[in-house]
N, C-alpha and C. Protein backbone atom coordinates (compact mmCIF):
# COMPACT_ATOMS: atom_id res chain seq x y z
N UNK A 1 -0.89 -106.92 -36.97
CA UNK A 1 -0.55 -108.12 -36.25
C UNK A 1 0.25 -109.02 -37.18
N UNK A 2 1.38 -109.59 -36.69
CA UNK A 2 1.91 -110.33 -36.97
C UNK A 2 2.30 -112.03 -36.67
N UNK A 3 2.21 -112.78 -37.44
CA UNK A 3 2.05 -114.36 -36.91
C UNK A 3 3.05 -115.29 -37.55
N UNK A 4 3.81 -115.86 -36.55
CA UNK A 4 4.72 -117.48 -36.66
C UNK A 4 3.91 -118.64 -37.34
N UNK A 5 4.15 -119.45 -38.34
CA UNK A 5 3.72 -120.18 -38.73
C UNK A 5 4.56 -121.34 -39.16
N UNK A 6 4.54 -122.50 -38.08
CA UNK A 6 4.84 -123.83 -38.72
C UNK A 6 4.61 -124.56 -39.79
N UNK A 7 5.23 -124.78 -41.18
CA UNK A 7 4.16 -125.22 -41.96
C UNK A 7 4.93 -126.67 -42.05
N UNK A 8 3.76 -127.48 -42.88
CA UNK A 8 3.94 -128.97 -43.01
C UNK A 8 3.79 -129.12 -44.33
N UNK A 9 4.79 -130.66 -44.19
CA UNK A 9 4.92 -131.18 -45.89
C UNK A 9 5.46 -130.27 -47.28
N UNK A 10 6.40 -129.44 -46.85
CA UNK A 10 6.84 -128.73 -47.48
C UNK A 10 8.22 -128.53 -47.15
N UNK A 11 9.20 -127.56 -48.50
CA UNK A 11 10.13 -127.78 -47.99
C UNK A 11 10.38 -126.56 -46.86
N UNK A 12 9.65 -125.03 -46.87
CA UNK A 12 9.85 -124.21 -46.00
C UNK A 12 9.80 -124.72 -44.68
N UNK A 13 10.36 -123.88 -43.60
CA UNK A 13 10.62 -124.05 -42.49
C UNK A 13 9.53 -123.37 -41.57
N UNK A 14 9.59 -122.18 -42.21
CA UNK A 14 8.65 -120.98 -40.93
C UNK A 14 7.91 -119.94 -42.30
N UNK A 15 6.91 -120.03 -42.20
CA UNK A 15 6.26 -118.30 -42.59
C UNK A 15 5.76 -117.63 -41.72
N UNK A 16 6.44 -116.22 -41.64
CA UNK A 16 5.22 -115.07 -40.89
C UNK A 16 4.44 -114.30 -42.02
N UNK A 17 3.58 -113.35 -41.43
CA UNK A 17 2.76 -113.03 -42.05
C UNK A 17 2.45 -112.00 -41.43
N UNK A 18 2.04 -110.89 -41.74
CA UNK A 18 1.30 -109.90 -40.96
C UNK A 18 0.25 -108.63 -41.96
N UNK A 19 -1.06 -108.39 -41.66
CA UNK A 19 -2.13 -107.85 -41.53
C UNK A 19 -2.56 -106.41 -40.85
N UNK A 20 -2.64 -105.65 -42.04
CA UNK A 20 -3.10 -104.50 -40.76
C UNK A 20 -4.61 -103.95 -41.81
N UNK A 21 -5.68 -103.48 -41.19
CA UNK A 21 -7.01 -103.28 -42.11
C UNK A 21 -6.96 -104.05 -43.17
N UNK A 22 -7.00 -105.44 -42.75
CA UNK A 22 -7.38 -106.79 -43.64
C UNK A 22 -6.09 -106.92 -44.85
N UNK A 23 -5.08 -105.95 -45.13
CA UNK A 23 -3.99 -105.82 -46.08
C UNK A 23 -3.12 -106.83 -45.38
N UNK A 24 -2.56 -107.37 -46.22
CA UNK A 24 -0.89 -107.78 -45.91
C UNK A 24 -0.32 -106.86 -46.29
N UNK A 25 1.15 -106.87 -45.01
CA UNK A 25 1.73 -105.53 -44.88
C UNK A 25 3.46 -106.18 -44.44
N UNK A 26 3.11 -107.86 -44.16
CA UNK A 26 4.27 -108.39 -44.65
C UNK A 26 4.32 -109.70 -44.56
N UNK A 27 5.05 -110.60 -45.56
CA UNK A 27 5.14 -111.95 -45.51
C UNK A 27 6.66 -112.60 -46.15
N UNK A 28 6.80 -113.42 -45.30
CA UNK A 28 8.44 -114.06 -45.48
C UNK A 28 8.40 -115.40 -45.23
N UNK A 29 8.81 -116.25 -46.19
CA UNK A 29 8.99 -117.61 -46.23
C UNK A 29 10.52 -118.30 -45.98
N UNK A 30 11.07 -118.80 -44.77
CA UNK A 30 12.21 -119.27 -44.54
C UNK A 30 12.25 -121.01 -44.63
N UNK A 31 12.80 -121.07 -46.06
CA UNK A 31 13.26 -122.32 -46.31
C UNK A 31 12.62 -122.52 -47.98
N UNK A 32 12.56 -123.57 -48.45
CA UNK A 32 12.21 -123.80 -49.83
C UNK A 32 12.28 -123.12 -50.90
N UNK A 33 11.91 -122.62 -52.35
CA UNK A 33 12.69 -121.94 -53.41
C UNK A 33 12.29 -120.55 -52.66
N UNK A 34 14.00 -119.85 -52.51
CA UNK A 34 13.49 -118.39 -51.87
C UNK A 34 13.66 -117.49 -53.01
N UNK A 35 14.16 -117.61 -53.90
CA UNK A 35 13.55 -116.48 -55.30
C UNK A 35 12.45 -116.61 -55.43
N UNK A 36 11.53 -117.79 -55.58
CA UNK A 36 9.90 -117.83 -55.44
C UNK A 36 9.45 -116.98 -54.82
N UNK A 37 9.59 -117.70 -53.86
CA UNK A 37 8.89 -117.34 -52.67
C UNK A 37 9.04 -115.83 -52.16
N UNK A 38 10.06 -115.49 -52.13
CA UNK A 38 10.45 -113.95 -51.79
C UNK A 38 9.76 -113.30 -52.95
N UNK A 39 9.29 -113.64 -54.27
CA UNK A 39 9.01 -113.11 -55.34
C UNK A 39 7.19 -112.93 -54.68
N UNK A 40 6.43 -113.82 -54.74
CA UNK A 40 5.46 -114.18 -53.79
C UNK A 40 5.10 -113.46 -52.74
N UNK A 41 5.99 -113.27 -51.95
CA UNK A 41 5.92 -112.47 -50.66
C UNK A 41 6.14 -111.61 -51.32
N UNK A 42 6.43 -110.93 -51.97
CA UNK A 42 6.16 -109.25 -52.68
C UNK A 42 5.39 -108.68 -52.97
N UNK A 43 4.52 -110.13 -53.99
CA UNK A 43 3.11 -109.44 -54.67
C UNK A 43 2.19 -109.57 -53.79
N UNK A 44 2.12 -110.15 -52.36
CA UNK A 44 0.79 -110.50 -51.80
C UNK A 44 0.38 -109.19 -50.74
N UNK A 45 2.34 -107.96 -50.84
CA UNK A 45 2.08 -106.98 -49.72
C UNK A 45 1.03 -106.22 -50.64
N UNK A 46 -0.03 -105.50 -49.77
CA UNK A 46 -1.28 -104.53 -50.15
C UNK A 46 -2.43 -105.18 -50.52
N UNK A 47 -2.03 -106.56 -50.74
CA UNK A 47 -3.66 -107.51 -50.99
C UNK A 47 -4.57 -108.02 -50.00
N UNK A 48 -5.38 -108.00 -50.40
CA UNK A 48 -6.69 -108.34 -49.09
C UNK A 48 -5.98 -109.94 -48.78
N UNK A 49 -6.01 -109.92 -47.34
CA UNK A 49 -5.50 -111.68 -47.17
C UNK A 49 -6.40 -112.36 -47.31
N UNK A 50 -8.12 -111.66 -47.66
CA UNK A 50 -9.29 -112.90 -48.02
C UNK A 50 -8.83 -113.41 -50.03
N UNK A 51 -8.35 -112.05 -50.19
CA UNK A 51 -7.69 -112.38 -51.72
C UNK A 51 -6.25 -113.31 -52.09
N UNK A 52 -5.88 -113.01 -51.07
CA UNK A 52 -4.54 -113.76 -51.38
C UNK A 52 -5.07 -115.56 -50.72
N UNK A 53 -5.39 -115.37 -49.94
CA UNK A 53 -5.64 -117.35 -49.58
C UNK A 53 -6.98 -117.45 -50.47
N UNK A 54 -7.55 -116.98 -51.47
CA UNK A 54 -8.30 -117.08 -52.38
C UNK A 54 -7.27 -118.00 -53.54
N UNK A 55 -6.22 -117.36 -53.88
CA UNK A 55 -5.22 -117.57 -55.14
C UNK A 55 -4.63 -118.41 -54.35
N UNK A 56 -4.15 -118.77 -53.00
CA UNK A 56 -2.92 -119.52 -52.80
C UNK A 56 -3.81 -121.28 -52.39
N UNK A 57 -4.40 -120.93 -52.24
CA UNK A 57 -4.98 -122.56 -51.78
C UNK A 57 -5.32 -122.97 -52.81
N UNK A 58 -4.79 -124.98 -52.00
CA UNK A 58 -5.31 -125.88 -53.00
C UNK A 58 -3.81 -126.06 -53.81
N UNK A 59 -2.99 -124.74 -54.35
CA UNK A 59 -1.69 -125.10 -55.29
C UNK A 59 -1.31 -126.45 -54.34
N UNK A 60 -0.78 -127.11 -55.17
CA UNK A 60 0.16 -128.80 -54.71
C UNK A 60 1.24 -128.63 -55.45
N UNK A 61 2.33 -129.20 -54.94
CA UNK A 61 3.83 -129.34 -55.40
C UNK A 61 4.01 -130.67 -55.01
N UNK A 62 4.01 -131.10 -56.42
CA UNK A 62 4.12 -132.74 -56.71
C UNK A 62 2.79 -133.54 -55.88
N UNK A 63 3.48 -134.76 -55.57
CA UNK A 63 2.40 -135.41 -54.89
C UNK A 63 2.40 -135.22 -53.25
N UNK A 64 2.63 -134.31 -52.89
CA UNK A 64 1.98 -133.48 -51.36
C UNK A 64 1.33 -133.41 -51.26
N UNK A 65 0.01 -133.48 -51.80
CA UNK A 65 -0.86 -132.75 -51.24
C UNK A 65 -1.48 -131.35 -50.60
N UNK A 66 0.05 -130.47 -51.14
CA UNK A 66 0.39 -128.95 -50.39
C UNK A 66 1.13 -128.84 -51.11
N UNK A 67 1.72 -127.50 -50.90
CA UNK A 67 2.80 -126.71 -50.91
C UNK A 67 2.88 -125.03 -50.47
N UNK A 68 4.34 -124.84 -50.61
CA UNK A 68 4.64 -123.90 -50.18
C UNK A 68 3.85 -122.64 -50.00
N UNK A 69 3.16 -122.12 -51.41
CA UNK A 69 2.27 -121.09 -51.20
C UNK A 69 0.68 -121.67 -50.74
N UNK A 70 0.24 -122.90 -50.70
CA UNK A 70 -0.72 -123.31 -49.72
C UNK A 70 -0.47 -123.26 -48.56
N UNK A 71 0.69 -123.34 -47.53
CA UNK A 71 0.88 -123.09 -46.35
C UNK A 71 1.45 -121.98 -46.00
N UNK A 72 1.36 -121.05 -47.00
CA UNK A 72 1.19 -119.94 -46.69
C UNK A 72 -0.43 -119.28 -46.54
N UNK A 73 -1.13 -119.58 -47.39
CA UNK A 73 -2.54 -119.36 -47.29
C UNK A 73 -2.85 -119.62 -46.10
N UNK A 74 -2.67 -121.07 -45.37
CA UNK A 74 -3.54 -121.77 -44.55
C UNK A 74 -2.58 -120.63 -43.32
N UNK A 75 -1.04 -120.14 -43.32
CA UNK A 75 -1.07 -119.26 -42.23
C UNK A 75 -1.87 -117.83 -42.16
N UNK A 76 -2.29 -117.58 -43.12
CA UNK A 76 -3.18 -116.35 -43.25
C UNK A 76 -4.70 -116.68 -42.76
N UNK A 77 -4.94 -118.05 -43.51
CA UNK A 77 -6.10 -118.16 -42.42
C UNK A 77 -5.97 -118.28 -41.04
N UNK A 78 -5.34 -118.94 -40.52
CA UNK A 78 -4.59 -118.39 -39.03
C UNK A 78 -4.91 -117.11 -38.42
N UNK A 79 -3.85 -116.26 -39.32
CA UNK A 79 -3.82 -115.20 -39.06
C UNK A 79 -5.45 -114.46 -39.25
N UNK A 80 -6.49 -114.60 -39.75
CA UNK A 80 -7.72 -114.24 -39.83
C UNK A 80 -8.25 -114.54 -38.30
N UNK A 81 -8.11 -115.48 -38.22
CA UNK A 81 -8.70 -116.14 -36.99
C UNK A 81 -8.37 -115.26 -35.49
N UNK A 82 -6.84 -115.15 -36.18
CA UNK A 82 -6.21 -113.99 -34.13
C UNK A 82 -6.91 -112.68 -34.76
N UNK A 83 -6.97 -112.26 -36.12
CA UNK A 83 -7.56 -111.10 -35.95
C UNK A 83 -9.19 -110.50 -35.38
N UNK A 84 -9.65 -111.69 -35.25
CA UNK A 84 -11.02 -111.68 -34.96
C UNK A 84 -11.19 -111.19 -33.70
């Protein structure tokens, strides 16, 4: 399964994400540093998504309160949620 994700307070635009036997199997961040982020979305394919929003939450970029790879987490928790 695969999921659209609006994120906020950041500079990305959209992350999807997708899950198959609890793995990420793919994730893409459109908008904000995309060498990061595409770098990011590389290492998280084959990881448990309870492991990866383990490591990604909580990071802040500057004074946000968030960032980029936190709203990526919080779409994986999402994505936990449709998988249920």
């Amino acid at each position: 399964m695969t999921i659209s994700f609006m994120p906020a307070g950041v500079c990305s635009r959209r992350i999807s994400v997708g899950a198959e036997n609890g793995k990420i199997t793919e994730a893409e961040v459109v908008g904000g540093c995309s060498g990061s982020l595409e770098g990011i979305c590389k290492l998280l394919v084959g990881m448990s998504v309870e492991e990866a929003i383990s490591r990604l939450s909580g990071i802040e970029c500057g004074e946000r309160g968030t960032s980029c790879p936190d709203q990526l987490a919080l779409a994986m928790q999402q994505l936990l949620k449709e998988l249920e």
